[in-house]
PDB file of N, CA and C in Angstrom:
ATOM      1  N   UNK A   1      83.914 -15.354  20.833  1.00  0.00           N
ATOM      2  CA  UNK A   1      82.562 -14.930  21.067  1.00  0.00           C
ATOM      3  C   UNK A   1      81.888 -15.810  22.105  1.00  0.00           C
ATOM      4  N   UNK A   2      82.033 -17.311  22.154  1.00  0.00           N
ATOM      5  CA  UNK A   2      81.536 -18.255  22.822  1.00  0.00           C
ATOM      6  C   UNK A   2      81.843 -17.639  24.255  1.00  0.00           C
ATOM      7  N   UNK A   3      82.917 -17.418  24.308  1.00  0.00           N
ATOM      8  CA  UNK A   3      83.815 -16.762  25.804  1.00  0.00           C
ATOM      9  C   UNK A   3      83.030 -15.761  26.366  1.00  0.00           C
ATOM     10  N   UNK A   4      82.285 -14.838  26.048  1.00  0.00           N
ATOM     11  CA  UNK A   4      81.562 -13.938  26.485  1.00  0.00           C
ATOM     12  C   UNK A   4      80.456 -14.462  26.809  1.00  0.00           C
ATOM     13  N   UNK A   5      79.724 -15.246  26.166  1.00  0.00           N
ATOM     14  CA  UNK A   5      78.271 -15.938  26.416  1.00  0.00           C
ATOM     15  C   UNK A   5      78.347 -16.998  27.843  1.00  0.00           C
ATOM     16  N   UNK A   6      79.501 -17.506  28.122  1.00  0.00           N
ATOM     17  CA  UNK A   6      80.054 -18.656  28.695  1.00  0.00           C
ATOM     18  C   UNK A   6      79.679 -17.820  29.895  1.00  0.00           C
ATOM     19  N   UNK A   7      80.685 -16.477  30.193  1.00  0.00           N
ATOM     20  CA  UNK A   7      81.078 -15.442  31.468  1.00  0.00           C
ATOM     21  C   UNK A   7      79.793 -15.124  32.067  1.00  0.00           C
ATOM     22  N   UNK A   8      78.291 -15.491  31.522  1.00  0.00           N
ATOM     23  CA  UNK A   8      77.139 -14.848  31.983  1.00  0.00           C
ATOM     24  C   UNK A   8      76.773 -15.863  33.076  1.00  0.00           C
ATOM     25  N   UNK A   9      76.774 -15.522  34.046  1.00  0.00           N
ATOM     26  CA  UNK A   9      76.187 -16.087  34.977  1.00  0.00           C
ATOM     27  C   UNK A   9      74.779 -16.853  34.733  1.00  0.00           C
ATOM     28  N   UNK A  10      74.133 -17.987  34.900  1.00  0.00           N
ATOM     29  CA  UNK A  10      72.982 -18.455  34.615  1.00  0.00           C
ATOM     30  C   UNK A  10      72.618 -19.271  36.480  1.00  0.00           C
ATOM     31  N   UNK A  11      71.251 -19.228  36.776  1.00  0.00           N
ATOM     32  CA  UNK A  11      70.498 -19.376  37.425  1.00  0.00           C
ATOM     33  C   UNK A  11      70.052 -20.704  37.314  1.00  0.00           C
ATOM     34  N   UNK A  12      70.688 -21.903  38.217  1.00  0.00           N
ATOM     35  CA  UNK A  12      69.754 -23.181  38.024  1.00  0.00           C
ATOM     36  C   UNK A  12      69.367 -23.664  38.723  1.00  0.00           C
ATOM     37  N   UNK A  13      69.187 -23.316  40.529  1.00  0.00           N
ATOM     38  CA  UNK A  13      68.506 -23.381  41.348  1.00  0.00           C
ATOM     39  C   UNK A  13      66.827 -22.988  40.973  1.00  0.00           C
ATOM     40  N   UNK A  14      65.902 -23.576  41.793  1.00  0.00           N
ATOM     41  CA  UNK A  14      64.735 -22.729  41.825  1.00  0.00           C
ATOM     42  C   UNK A  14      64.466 -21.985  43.139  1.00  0.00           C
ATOM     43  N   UNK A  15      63.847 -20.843  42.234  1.00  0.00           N
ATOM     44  CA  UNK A  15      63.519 -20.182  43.675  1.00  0.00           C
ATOM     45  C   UNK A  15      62.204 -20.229  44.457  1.00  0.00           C
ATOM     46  N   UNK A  16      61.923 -20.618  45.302  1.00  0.00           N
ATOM     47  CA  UNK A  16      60.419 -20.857  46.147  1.00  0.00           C
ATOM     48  C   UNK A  16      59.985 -19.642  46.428  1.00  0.00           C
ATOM     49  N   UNK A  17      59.319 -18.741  46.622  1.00  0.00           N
ATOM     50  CA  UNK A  17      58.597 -17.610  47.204  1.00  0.00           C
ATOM     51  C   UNK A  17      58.481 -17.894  48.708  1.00  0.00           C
ATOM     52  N   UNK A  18      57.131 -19.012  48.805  1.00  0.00           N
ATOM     53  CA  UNK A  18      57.247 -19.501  49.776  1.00  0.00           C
ATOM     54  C   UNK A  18      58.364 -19.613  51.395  1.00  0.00           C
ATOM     55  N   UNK A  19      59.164 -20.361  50.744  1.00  0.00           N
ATOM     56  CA  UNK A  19      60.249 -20.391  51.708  1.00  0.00           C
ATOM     57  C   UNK A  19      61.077 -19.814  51.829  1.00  0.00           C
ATOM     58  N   UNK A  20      61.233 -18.730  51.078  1.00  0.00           N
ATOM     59  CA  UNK A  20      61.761 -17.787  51.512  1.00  0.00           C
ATOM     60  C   UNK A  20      61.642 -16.376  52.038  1.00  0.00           C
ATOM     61  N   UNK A  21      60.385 -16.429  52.052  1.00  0.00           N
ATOM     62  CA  UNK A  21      58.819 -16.109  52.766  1.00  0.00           C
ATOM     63  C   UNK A  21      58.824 -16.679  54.273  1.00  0.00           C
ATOM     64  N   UNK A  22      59.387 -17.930  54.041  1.00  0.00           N
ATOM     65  CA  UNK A  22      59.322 -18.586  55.459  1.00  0.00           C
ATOM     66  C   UNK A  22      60.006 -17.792  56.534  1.00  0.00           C
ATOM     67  N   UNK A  23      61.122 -18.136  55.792  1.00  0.00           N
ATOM     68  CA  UNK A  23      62.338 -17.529  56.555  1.00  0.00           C
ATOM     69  C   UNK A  23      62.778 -16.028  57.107  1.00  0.00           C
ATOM     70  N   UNK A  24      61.805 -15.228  56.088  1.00  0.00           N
ATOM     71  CA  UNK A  24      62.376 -14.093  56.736  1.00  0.00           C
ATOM     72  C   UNK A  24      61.159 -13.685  57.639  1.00  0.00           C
ATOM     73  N   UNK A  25      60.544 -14.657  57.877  1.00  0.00           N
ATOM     74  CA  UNK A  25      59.451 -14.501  59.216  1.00  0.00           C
ATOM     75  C   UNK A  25      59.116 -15.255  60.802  1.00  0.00           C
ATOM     76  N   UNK A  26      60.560 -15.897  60.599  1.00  0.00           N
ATOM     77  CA  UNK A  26      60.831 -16.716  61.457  1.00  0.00           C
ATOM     78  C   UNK A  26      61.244 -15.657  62.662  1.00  0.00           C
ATOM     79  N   UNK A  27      61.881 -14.599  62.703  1.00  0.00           N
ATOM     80  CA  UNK A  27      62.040 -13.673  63.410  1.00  0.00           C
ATOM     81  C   UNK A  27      60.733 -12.977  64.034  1.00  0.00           C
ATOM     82  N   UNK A  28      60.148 -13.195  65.194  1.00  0.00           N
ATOM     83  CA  UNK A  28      59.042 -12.509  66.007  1.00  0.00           C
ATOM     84  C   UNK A  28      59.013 -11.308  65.733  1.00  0.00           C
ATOM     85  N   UNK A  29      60.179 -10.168  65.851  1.00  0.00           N
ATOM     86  CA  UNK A  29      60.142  -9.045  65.179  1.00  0.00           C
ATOM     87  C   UNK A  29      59.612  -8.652  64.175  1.00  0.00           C
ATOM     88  N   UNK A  30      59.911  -9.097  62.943  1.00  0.00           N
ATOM     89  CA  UNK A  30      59.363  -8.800  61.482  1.00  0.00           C
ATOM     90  C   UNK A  30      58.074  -9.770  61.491  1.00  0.00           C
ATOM     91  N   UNK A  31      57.443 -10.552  62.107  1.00  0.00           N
ATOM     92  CA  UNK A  31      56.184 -11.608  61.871  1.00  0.00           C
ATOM     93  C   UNK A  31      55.183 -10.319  62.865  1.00  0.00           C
ATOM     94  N   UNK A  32      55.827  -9.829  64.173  1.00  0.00           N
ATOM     95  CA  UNK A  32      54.645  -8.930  64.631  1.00  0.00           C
ATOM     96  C   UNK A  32      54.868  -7.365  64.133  1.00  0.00           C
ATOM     97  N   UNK A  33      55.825  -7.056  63.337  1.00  0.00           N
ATOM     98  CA  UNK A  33      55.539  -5.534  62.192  1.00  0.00           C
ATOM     99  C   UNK A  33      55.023  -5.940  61.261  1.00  0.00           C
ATOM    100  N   UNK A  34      55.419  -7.042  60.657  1.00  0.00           N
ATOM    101  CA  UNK A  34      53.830  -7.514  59.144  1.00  0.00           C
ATOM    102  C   UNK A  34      52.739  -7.565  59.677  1.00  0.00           C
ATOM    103  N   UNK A  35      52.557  -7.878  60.988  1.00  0.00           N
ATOM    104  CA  UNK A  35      50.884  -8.564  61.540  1.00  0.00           C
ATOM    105  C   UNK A  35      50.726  -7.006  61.758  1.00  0.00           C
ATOM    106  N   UNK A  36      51.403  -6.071  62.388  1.00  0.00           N
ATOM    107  CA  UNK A  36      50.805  -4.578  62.978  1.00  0.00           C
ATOM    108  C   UNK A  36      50.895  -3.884  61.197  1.00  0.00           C
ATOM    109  N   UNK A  37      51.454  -4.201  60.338  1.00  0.00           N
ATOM    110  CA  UNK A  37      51.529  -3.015  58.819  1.00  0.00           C
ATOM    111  C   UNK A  37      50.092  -3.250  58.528  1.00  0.00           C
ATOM    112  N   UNK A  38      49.743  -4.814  58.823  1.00  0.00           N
ATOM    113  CA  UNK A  38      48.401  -5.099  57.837  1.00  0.00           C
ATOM    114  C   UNK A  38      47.292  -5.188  58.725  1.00  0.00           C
ATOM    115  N   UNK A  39      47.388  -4.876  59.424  1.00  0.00           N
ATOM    116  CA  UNK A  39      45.999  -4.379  60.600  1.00  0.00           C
ATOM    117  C   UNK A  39      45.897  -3.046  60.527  1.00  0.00           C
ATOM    118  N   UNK A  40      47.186  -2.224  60.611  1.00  0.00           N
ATOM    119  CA  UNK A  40      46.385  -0.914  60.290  1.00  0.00           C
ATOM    120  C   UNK A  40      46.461  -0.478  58.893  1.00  0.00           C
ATOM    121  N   UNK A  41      46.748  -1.197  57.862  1.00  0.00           N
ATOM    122  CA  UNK A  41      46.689  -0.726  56.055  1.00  0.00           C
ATOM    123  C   UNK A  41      44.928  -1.276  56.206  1.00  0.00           C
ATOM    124  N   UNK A  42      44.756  -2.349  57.152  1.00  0.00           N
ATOM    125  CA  UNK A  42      42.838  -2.443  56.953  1.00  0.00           C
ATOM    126  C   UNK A  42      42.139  -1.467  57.694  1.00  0.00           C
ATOM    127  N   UNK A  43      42.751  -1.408  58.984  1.00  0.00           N
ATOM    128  CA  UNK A  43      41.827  -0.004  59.452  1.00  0.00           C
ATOM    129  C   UNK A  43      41.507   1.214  58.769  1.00  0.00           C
ATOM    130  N   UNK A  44      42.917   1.280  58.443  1.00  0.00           N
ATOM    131  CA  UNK A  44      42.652   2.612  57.647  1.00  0.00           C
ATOM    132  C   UNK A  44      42.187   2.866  56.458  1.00  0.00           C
ATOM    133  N   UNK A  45      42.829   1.784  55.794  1.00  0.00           N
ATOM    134  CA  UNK A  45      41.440   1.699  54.601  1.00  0.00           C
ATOM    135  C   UNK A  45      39.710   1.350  54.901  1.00  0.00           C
ATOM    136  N   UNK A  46      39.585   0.975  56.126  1.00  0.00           N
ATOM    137  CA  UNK A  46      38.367   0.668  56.050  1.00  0.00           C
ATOM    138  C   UNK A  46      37.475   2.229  56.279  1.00  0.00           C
ATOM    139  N   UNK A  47      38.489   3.148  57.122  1.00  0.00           N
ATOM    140  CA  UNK A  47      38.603   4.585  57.921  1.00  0.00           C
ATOM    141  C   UNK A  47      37.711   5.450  57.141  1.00  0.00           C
ATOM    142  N   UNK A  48      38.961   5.027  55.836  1.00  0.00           N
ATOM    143  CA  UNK A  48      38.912   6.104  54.701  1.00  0.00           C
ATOM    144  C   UNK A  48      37.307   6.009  53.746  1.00  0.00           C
ATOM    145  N   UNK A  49      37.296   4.484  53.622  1.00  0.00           N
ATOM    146  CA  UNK A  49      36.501   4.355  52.827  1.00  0.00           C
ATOM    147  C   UNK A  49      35.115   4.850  53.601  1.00  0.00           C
ATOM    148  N   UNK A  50      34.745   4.639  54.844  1.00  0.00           N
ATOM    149  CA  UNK A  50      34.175   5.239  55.678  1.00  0.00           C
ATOM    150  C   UNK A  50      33.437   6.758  55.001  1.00  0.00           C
ATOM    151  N   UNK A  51      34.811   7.240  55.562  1.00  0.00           N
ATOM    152  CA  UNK A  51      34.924   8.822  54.987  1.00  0.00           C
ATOM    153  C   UNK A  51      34.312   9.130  53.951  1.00  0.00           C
ATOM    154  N   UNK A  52      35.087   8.458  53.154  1.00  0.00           N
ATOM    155  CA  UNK A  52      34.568   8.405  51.450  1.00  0.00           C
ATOM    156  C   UNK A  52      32.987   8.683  51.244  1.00  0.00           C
ATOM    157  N   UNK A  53      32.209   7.278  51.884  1.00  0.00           N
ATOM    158  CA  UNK A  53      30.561   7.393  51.975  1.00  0.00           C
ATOM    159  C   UNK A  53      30.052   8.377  52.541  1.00  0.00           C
ATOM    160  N   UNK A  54      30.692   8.599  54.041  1.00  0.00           N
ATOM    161  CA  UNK A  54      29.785   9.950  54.100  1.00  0.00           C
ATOM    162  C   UNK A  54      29.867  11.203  53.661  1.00  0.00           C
ATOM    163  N   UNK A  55      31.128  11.423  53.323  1.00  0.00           N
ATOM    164  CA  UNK A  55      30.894  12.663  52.372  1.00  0.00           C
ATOM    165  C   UNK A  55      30.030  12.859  50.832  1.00  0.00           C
ATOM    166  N   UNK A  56      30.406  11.476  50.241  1.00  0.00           N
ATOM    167  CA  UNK A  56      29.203  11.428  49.636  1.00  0.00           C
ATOM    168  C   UNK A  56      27.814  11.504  49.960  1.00  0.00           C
ATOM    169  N   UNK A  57      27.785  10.879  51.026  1.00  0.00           N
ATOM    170  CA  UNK A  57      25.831  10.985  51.608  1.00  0.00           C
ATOM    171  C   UNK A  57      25.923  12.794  52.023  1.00  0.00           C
ATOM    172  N   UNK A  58      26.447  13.184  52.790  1.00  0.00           N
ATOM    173  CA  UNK A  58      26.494  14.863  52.592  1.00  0.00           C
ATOM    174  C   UNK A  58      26.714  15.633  50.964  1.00  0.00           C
ATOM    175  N   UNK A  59      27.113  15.262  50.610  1.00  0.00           N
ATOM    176  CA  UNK A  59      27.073  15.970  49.214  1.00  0.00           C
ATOM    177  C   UNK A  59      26.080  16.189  48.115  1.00  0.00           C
ATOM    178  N   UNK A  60      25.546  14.415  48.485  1.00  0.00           N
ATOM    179  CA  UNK A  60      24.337  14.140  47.584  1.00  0.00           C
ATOM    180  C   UNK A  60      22.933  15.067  48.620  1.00  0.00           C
ATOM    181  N   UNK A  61      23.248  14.931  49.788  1.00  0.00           N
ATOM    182  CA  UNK A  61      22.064  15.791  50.369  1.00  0.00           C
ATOM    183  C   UNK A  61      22.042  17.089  49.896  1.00  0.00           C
ATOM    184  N   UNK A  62      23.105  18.144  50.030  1.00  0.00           N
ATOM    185  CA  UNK A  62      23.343  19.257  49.892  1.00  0.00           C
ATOM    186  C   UNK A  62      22.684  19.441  47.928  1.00  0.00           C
ATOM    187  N   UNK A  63      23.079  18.604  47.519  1.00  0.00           N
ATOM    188  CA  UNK A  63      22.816  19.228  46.080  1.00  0.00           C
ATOM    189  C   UNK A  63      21.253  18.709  45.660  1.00  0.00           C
ATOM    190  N   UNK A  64      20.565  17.710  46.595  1.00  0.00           N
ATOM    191  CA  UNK A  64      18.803  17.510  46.357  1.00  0.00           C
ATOM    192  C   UNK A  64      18.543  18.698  46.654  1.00  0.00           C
ATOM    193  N   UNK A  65      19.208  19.218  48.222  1.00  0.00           N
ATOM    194  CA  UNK A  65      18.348  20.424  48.956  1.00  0.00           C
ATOM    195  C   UNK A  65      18.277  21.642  47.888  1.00  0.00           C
ATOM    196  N   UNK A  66      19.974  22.007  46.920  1.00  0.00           N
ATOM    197  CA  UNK A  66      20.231  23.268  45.702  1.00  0.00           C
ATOM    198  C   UNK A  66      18.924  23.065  44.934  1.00  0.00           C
ATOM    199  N   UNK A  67      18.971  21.466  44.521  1.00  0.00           N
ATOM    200  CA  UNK A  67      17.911  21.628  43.544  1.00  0.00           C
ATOM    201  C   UNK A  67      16.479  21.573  43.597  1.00  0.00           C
ATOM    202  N   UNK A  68      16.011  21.361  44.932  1.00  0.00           N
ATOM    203  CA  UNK A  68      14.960  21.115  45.446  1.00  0.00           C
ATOM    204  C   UNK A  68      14.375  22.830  45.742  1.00  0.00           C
ATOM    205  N   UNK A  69      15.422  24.337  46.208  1.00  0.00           N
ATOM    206  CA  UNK A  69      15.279  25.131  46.836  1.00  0.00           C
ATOM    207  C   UNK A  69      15.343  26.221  45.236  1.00  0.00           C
ATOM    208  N   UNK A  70      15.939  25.875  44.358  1.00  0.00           N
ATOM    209  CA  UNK A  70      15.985  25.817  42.927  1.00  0.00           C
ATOM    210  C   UNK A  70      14.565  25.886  42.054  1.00  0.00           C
ATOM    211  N   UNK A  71      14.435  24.745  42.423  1.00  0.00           N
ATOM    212  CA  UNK A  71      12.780  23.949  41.372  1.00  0.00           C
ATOM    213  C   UNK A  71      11.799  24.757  42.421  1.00  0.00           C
ATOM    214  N   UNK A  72      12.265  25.293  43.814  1.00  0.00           N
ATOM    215  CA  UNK A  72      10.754  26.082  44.356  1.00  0.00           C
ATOM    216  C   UNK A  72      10.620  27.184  43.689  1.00  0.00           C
ATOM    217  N   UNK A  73      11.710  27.911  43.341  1.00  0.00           N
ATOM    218  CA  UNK A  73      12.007  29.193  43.186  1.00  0.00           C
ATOM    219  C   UNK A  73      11.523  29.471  41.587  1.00  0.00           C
ATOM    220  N   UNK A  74      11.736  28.735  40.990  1.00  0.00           N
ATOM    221  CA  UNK A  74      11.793  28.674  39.566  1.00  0.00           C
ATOM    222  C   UNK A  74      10.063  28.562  39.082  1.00  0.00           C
ATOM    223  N   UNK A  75       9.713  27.632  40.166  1.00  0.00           N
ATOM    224  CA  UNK A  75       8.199  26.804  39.717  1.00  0.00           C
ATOM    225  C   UNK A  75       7.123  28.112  39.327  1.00  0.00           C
ATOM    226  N   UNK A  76       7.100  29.091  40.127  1.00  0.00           N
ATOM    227  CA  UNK A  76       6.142  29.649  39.696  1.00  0.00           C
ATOM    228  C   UNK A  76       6.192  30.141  38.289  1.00  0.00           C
ATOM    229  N   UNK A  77       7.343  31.033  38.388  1.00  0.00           N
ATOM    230  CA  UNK A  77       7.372  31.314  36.558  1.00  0.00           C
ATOM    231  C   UNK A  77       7.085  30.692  35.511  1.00  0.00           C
ATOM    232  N   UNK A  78       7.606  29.279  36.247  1.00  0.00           N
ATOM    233  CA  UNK A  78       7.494  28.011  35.080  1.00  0.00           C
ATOM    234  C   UNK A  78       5.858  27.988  34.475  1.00  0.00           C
ATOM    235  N   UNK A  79       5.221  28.031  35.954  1.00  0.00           N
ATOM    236  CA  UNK A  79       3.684  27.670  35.370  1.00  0.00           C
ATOM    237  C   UNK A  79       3.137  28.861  34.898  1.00  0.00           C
ATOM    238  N   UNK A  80       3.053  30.031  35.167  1.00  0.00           N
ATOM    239  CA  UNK A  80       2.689  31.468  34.650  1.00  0.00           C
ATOM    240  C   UNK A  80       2.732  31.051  33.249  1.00  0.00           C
ATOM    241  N   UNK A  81       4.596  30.765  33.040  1.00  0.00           N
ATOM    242  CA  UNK A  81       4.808  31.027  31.391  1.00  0.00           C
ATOM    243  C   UNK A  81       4.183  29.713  30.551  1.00  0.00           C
ATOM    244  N   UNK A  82       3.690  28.687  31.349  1.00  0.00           N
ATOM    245  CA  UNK A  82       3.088  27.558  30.610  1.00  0.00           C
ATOM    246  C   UNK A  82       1.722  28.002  30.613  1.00  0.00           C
ATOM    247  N   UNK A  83       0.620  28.222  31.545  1.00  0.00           N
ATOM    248  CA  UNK A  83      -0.446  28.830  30.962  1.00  0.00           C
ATOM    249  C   UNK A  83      -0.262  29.798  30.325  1.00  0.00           C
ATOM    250  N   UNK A  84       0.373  31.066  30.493  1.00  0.00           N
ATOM    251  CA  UNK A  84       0.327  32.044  29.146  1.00  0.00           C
ATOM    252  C   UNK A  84       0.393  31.241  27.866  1.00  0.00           C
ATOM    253  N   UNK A  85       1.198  30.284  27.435  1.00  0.00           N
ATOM    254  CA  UNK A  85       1.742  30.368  26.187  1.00  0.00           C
ATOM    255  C   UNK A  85       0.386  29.107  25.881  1.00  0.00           C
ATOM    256  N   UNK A  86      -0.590  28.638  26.511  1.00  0.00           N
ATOM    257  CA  UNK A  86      -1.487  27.803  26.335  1.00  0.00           C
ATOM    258  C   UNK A  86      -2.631  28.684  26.190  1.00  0.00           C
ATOM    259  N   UNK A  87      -2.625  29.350  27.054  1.00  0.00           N
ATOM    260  CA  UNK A  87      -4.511  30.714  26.426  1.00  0.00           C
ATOM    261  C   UNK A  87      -3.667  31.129  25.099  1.00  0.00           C
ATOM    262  N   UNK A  88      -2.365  31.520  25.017  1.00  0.00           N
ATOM    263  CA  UNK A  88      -2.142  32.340  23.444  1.00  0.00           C
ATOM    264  C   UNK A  88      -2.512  31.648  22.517  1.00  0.00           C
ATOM    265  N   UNK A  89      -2.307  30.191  22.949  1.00  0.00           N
ATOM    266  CA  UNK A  89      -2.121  29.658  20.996  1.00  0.00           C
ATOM    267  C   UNK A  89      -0.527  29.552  20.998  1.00  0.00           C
ATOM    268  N   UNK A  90      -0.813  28.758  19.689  1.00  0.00           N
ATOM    269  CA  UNK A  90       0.872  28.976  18.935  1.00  0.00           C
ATOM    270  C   UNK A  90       1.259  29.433  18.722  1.00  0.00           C
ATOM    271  N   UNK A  91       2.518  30.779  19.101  1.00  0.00           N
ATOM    272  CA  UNK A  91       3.074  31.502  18.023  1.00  0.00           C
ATOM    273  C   UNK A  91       3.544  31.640  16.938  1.00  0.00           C
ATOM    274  N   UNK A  92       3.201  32.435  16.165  1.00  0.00           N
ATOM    275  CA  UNK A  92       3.254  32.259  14.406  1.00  0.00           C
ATOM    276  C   UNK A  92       5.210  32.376  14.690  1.00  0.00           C
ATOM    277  N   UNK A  93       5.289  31.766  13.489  1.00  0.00           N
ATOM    278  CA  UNK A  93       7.266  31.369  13.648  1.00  0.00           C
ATOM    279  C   UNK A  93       7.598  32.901  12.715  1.00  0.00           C
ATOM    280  N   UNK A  94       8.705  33.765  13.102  1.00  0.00           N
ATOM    281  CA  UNK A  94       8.931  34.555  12.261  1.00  0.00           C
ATOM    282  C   UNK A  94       9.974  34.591  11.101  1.00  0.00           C
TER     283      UNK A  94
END
């Protein structure tokens, strides 16, 4: 049984991130495609998020104007049926 446990390979180096980080950026190639991935992963996120706001600022306009063109339309009835039901009195509950 020991014999099987023995056969497992074990790990006793440490591994640095860092430097080995270093190394695979020592190459000008891969140091100016990381510098160009993460200039445009910010542009474009900055693009998007952009986007994002103004469609919100259009959206939120569009739905003041529904409810604004809404509450005109509505208003008169509203007040008709609030003075009527104020000269009536209370209606008796049936």
């Amino acid at each position: 049984m020991n014999q099987h446990i023995d056969a497992i390979p074990v790990l006793t180096d440490i591994v640095d991130d860092a430097v080995r980080g270093a190394a695979a950026t020592t190459d000008p190639t891969v140091a100016f495609l990381e510098a160009l991935e993460a200039h445009l992963t910010a542009t474009i996120h900055e693009h998007a998020d952009e986007l994002v706001h103004n469609a919100c600022r259009e959206m939120e306009a569009l739905l003041l104007e529904q409810v604004s063109d809404r509450l005109k339309a509505e208003l008169p009835s509203l007040v008709a049926r609030v003075i009527l039901e104020h000269f009536r009195g209370p209606q008796p509950a049936n």
